[in-house]
C-alpha atoms as a PDB file:
ATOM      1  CA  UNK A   1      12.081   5.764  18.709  1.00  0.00           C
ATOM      2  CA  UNK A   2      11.902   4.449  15.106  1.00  0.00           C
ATOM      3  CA  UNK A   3       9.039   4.631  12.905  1.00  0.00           C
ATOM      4  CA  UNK A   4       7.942   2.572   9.950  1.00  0.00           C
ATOM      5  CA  UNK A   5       4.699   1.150   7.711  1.00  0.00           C
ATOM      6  CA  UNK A   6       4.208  -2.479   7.729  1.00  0.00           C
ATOM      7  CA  UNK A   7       2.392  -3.793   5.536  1.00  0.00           C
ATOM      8  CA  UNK A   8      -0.410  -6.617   6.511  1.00  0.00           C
ATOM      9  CA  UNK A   9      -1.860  -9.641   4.750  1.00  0.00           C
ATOM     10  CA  UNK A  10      -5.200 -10.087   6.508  1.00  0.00           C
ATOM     11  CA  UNK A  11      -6.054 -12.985   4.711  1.00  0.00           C
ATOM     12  CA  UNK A  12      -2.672 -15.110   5.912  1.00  0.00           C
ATOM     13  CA  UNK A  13      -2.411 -13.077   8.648  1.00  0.00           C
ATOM     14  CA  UNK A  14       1.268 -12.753   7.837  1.00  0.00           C
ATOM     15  CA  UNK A  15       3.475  -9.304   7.625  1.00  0.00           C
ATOM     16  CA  UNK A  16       4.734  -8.844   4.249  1.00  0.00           C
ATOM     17  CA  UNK A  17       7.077  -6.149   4.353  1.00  0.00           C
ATOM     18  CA  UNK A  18       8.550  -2.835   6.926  1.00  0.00           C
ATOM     19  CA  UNK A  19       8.742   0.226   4.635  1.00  0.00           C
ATOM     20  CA  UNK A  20      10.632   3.475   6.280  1.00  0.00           C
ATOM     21  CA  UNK A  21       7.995   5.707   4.345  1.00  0.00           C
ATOM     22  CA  UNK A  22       4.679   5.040   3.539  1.00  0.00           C
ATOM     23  CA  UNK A  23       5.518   5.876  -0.145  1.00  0.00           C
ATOM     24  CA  UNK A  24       8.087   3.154  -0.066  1.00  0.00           C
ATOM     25  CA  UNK A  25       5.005   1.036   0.657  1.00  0.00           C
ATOM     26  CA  UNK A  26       2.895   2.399  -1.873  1.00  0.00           C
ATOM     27  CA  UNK A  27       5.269   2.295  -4.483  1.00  0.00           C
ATOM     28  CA  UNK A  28       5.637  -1.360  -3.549  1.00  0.00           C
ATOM     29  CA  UNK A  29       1.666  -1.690  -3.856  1.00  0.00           C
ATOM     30  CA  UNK A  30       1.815  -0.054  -6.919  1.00  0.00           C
ATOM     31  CA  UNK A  31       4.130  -3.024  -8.153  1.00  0.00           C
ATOM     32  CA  UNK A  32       1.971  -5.461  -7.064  1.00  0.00           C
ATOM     33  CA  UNK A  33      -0.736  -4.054  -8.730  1.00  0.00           C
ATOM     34  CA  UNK A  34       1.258  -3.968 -12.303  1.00  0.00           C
ATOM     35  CA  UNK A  35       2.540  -7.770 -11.710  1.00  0.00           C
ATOM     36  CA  UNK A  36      -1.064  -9.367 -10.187  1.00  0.00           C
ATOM     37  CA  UNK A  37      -3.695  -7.163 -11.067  1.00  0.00           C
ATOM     38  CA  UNK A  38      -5.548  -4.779  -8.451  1.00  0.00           C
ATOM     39  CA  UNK A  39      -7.183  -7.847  -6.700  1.00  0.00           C
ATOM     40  CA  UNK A  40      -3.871  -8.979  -5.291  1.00  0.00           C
ATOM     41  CA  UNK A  41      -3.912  -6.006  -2.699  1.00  0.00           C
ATOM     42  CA  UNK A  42      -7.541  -6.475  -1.611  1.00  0.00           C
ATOM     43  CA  UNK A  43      -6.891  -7.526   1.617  1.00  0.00           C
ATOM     44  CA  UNK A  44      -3.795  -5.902   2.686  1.00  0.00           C
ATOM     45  CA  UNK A  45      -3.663  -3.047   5.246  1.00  0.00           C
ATOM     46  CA  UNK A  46      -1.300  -0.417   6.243  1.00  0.00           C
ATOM     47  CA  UNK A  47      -0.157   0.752   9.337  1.00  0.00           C
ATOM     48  CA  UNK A  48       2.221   2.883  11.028  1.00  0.00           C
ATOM     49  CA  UNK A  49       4.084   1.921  13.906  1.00  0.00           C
ATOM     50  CA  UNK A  50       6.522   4.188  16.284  1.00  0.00           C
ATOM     51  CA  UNK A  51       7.127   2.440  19.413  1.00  0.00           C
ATOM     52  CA  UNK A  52       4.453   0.843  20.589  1.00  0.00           C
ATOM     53  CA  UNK A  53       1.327   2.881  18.985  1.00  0.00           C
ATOM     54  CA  UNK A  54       0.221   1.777  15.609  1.00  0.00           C
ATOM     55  CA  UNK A  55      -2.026   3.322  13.553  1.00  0.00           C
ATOM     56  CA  UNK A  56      -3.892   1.923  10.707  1.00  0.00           C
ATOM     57  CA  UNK A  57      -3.324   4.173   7.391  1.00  0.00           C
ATOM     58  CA  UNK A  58      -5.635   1.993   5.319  1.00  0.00           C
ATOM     59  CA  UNK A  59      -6.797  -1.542   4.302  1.00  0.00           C
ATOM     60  CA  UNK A  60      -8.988  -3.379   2.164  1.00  0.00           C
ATOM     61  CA  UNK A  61     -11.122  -0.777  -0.088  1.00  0.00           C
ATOM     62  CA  UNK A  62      -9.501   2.003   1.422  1.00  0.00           C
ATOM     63  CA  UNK A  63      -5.986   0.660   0.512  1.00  0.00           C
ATOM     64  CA  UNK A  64      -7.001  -0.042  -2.998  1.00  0.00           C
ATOM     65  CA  UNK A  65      -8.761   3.359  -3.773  1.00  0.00           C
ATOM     66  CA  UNK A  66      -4.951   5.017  -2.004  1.00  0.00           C
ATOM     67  CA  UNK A  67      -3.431   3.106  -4.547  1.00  0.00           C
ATOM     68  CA  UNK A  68      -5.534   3.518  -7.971  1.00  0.00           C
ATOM     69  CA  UNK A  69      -5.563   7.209  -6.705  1.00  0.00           C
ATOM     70  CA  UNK A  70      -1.645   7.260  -7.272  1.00  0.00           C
ATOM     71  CA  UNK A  71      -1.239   5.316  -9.810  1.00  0.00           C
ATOM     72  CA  UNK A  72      -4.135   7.643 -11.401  1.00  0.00           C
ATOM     73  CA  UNK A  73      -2.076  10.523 -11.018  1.00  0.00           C
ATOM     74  CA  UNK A  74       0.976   9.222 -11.986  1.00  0.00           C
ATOM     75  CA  UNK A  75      -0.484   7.987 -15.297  1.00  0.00           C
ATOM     76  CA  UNK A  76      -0.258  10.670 -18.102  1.00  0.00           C
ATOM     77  CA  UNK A  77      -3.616  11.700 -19.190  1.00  0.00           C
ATOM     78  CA  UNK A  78      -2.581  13.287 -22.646  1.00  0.00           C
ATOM     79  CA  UNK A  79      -1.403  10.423 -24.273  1.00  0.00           C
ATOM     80  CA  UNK A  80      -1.151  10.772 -27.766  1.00  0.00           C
ATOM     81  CA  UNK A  81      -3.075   7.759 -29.742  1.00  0.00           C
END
């Protein structure tokens, strides 16, 4: 049974990508972020799917507080000015 993320544009309704691990998707996310700005993700969800049983990792608010969260840590916070 294979398992993935797919990533979901509520507001075209369209799927926008299959990622084999959710931080594959994230990182993508993360990229999005950079390129658009955090609003570009705002109404995307997450899901993962094995089989036939999806479950929803996170969308809208949830999704964009995942992915400020990671970026967040990711960012160094002793940055030397």
């Amino acid at each position: 049974m294979d398992a993935y993320y797919e990533l979901f544009d509520l507001a075209s309704g369209n799927m926008v990508e299959n990622y084999d691990c959710e931080q594959d998707a994230m990182d993508a996310l993360m990229r999005a972020v950079e390129e658009h700005g955090i609003s570009a993700i705002g109404a995307f969800a997450l899901s993962h799917v094995e089989g036939s049983h999806r479950r929803l990792v996170a969308m809208q608010d949830d999704l964009v507080s995942r992915v400020e969260g990671e970026m967040g840590r990711l960012v160094p916070h002793d940055r030397a000015s």
